[in-house]
C-alpha atoms as a PDB file:
ATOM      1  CA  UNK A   1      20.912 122.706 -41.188  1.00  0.00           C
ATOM      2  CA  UNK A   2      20.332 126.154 -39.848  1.00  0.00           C
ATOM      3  CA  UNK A   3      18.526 127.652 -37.296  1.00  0.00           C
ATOM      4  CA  UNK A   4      16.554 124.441 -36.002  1.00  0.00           C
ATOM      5  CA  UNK A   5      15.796 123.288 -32.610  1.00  0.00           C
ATOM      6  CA  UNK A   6      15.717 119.638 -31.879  1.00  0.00           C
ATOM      7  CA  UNK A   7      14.140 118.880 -28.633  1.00  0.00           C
ATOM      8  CA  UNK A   8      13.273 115.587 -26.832  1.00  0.00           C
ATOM      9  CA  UNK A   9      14.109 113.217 -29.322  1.00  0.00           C
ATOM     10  CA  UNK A  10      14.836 109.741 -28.373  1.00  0.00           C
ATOM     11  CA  UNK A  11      17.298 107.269 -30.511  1.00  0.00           C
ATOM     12  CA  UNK A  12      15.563 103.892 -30.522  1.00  0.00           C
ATOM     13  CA  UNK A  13      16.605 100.320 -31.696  1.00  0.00           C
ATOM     14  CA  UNK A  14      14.289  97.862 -33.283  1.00  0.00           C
ATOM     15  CA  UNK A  15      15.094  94.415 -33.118  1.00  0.00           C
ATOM     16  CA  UNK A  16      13.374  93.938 -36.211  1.00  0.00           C
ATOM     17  CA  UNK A  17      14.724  97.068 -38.186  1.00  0.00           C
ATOM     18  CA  UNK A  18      18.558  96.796 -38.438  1.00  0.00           C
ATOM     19  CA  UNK A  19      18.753 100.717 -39.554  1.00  0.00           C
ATOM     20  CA  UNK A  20      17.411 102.079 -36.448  1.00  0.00           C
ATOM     21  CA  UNK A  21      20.517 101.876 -34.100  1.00  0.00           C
ATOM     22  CA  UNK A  22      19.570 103.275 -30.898  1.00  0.00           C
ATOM     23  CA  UNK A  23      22.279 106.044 -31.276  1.00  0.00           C
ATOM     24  CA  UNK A  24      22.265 109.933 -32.039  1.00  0.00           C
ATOM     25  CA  UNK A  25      18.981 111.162 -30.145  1.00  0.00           C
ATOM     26  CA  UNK A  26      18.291 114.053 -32.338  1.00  0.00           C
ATOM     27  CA  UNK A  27      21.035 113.229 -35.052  1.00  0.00           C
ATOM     28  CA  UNK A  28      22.846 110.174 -36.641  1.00  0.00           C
ATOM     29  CA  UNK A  29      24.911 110.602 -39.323  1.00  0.00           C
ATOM     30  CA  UNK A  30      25.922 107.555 -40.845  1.00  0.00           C
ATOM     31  CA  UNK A  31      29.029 106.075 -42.691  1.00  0.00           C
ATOM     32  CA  UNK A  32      28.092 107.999 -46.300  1.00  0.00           C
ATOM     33  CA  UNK A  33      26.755 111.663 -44.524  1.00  0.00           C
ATOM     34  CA  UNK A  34      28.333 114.425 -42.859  1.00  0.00           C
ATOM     35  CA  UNK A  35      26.494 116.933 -41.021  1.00  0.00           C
ATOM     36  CA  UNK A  36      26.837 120.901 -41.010  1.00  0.00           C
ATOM     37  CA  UNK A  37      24.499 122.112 -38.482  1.00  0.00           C
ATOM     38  CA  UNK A  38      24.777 125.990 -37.039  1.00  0.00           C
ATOM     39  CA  UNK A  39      22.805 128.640 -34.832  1.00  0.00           C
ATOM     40  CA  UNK A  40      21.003 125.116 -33.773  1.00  0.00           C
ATOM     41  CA  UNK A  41      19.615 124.395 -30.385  1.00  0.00           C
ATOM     42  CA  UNK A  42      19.644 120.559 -29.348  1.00  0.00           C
ATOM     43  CA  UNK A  43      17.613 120.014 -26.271  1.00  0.00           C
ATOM     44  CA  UNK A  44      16.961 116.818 -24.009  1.00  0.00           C
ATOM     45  CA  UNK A  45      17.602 114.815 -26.602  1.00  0.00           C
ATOM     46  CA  UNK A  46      18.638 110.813 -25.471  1.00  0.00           C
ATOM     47  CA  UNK A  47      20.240 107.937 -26.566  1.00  0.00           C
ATOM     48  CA  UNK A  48      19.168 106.152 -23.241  1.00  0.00           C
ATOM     49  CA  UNK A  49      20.241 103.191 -21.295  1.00  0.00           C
ATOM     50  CA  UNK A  50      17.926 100.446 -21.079  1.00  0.00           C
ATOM     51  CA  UNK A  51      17.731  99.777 -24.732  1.00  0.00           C
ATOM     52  CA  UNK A  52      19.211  95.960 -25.973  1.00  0.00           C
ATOM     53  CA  UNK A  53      22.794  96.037 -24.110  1.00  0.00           C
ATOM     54  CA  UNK A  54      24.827  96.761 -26.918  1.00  0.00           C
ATOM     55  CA  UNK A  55      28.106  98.430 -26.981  1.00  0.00           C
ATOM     56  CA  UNK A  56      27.876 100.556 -29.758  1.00  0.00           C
ATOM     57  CA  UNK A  57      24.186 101.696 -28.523  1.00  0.00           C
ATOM     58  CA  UNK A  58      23.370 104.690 -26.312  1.00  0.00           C
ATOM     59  CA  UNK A  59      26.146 106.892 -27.250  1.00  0.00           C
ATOM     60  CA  UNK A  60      25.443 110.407 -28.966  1.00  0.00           C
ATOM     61  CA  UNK A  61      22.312 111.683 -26.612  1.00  0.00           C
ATOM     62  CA  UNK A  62      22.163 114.463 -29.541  1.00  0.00           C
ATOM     63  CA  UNK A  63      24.193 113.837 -32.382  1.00  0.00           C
ATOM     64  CA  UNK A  64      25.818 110.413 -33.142  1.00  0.00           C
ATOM     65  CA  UNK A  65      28.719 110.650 -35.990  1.00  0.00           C
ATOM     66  CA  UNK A  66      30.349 107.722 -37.769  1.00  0.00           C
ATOM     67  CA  UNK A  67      32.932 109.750 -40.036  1.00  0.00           C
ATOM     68  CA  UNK A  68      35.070 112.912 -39.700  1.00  0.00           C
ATOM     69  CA  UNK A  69      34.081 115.860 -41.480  1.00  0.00           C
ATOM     70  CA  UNK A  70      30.623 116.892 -39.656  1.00  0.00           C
ATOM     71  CA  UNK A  71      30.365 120.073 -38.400  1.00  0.00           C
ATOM     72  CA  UNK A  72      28.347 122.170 -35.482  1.00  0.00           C
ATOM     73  CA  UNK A  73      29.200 126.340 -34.853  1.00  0.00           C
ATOM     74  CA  UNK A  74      26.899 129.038 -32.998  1.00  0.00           C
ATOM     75  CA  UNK A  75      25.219 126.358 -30.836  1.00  0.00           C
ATOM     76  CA  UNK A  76      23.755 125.053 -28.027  1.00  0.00           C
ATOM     77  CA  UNK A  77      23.338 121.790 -25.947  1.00  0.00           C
ATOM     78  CA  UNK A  78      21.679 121.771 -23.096  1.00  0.00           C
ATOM     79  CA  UNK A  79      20.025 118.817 -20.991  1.00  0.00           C
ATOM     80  CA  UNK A  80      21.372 115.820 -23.565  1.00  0.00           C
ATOM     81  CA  UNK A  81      21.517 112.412 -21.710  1.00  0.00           C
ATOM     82  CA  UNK A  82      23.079 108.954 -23.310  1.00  0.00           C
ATOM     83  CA  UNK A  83      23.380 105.152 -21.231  1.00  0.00           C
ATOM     84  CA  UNK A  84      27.313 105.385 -22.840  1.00  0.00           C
ATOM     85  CA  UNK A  85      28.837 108.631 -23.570  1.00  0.00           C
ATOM     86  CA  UNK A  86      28.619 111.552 -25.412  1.00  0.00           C
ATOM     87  CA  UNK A  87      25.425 113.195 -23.755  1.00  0.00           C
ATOM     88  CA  UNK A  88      26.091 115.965 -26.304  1.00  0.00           C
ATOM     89  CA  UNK A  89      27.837 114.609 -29.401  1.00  0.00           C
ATOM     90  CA  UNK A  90      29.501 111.511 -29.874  1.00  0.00           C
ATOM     91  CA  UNK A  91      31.817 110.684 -33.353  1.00  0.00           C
ATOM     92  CA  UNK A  92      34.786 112.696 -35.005  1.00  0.00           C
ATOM     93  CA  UNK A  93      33.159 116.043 -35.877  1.00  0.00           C
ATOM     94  CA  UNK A  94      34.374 119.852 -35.046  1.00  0.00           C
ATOM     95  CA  UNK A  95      32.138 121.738 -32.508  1.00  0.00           C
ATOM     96  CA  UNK A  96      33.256 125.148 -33.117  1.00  0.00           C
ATOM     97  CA  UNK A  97      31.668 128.576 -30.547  1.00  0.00           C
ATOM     98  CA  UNK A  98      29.020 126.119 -29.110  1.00  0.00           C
ATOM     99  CA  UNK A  99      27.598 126.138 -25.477  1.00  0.00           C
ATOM    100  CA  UNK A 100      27.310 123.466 -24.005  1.00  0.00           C
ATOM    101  CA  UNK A 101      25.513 122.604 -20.531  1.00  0.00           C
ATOM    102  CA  UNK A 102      23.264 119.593 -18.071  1.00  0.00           C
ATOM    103  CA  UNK A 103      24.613 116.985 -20.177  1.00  0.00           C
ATOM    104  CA  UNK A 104      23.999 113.310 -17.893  1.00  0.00           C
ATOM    105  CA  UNK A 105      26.108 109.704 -19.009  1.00  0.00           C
ATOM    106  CA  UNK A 106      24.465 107.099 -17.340  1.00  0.00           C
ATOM    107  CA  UNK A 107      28.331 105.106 -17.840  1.00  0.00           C
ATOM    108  CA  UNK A 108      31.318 106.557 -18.541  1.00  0.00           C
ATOM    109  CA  UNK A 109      32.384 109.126 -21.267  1.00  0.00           C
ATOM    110  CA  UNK A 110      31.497 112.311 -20.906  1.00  0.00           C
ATOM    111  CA  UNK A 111      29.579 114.986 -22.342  1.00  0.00           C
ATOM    112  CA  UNK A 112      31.677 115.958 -25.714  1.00  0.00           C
ATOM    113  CA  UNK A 113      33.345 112.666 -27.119  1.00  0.00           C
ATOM    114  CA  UNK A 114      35.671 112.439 -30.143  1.00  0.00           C
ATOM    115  CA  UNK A 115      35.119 116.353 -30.814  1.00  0.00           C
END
């Protein structure tokens, strides 16, 4: 992915949909993906609280990763917000010359988790 904003996305669960996971606001990148995303901007993306209490839900306000090997360079995060952690990016991948800025955890966690 190059040179893409993502801005005010929203992760959602369905209770009747067990592929929609409530995680990654903008991005979720799931156990057979890896992502490779530069010169991006991710903006007030969420993985909110408030959806089904679940403890692997609301983490990743922008990008949600399952495996290593995902990648982000030349970017920027900036106003991200998750109920869990990660306001920015949660999951094993490599953030390499990003900015990042305004992220909000409603929990615990912090901004950049597993990075």
């Amino acid at each position: 992915v190059r040179n893409v904003e993502f801005h005010a996305n929203l992760a959602q669960r369905d209770a009747n949909d067990p592929v929609l996971s409530g995680q990654g606001g903008a991005i979720y990148v799931s156990f057979a993906g890896t992502l490779d995303a530069q010169d991006c901007v991710f903006g007030n993306n969420t993985a909110p609280a408030g959806l089904p209490p679940l403890a692997e839900d609301q983490l990743g306000g922008a990008i949600y990763a399952v495996n290593p090997g995902s990648r982000v360079a030349q970017s920027l995060f900036r106003g991200n917000g998750s109920g869990q952690g990660g306001s920015a990016v949660y999951g094993p991948l490599r953030l390499e010359r990003c900015v990042v800025r305004e992220g909000v955890d409603a929990a615990a966690g912090g901004t950049v988790h597993g990075a």
